[in-house]
Protein backbone atom coordinates (compact mmCIF):
# COMPACT_ATOMS: atom_id res chain seq x y z
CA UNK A 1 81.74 -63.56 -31.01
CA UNK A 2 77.92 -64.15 -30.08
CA UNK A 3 75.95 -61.62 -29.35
CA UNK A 4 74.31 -63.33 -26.07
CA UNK A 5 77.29 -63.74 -24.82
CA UNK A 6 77.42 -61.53 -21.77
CA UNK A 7 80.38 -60.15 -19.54
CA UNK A 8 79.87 -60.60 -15.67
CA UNK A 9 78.79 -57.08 -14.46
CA UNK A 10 82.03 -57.00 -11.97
CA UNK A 11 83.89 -57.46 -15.11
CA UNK A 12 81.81 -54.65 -17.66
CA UNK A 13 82.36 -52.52 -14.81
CA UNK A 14 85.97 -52.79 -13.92
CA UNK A 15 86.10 -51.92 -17.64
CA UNK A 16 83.80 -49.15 -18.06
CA UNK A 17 85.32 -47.59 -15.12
CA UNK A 18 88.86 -48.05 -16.81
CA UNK A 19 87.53 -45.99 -19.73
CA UNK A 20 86.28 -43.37 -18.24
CA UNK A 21 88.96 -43.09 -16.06
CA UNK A 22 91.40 -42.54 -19.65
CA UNK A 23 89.01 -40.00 -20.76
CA UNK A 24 89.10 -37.90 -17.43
CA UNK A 25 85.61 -38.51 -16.18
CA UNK A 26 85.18 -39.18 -12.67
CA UNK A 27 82.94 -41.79 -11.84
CA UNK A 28 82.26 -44.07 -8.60
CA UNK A 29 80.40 -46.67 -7.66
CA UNK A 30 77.71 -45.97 -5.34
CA UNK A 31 75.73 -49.24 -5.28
CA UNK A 32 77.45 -52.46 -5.76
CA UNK A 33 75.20 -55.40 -7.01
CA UNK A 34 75.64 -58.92 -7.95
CA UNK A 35 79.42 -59.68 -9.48
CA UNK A 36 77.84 -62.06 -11.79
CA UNK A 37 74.45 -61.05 -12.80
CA UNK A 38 73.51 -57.96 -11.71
CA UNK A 39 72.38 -54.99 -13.57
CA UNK A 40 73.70 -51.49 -14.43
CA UNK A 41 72.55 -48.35 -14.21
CA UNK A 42 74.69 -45.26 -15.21
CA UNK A 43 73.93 -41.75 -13.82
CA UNK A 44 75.82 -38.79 -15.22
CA UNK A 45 75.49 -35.20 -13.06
CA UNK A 46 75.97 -32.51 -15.22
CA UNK A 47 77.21 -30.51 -12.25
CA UNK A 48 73.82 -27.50 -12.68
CA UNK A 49 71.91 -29.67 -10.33
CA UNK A 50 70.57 -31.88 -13.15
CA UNK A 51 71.06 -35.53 -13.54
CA UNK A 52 70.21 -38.25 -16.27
CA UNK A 53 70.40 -42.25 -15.56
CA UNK A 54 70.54 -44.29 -18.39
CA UNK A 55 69.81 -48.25 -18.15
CA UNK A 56 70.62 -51.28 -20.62
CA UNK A 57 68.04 -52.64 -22.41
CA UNK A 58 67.55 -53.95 -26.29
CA UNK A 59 66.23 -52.78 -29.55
CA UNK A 60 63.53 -54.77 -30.35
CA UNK A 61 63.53 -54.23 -34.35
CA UNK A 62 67.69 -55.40 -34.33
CA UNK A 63 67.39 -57.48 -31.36
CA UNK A 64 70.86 -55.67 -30.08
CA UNK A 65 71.70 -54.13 -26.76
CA UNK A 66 71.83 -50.01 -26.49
CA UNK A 67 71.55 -47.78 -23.50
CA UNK A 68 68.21 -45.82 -23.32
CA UNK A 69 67.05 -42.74 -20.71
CA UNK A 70 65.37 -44.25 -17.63
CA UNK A 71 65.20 -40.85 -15.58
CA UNK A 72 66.16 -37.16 -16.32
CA UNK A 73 65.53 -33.80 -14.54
CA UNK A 74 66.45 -32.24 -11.27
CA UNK A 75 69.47 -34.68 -9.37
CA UNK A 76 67.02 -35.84 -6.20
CA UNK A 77 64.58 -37.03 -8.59
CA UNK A 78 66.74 -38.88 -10.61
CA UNK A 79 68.70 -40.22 -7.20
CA UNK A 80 64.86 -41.08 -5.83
CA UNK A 81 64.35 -43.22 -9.51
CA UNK A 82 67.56 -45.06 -8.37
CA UNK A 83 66.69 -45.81 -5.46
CA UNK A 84 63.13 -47.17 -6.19
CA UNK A 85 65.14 -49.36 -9.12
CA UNK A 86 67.29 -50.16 -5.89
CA UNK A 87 64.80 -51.35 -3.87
CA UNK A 88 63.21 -53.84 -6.97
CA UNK A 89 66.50 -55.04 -8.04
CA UNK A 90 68.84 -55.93 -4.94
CA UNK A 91 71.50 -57.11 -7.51
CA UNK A 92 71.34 -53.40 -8.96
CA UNK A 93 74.94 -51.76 -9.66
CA UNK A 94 74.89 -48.22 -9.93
CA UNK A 95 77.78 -46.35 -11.24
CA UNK A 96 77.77 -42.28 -11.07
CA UNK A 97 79.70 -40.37 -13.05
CA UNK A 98 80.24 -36.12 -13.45
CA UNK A 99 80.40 -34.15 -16.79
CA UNK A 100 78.87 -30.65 -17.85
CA UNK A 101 77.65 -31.91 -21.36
CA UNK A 102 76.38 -35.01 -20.12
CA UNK A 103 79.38 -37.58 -21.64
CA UNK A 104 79.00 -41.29 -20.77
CA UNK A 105 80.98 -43.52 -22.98
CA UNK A 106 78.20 -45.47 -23.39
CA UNK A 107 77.66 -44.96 -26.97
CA UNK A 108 81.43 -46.28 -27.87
CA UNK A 109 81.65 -49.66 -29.39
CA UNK A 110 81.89 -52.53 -26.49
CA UNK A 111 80.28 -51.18 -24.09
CA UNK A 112 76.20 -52.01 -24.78
């Protein structure tokens, strides 16, 4: 399949969600965006008050799609970073998910 072929974001995150729903990790969506186009952004809590977002973007020397860290550190700073990508983006999905050691899924095959 070609790589710039890309899933609506309704779609990726109907999946996602399915994943992490098989691997026990509870995850919501708390900002729904544009069903075709719109972005994602991931936040896991890691439940000590701490908080990392991660956002798609691509790796310039490959030219393939990974997840990289947009915001890390205390939870209300990394929920104010959201929001200020919120207000840029109105199309913005963000999807928040809970685990201790930080799991997101996001490195498994299909999902960048």
């Amino acid at each position: 399949m070609p790589s710039d072929i890309r899933l609506k974001a309704d779609l990726w995150v109907s999946a996602y969600l399915n994943r992490l729903r098989l691997a026990d990790i509870p995850a919501y969506v708390t900002r729904k965006g544009d069903p075709t186009a719109g972005t994602v952004l991931v936040k896991v809590a890691l439940l000590d008050g701490t908080a990392r977002a991660y956002e798609r973007g691509y790796d310039l020397n490959t030219g393939s799609r990974l997840w990289r860290l947009m915001s890390e550190g205390p939870e209300v700073e990394v929920d104010a970073a959201l929001t200020r990508a919120g207000q840029r983006d109105p199309d913005l999905w963000v999807i928040e998910l809970e685990h201790k050691a930080g799991r997101t899924l996001l490195d498994e095959d299909g999902l960048a």
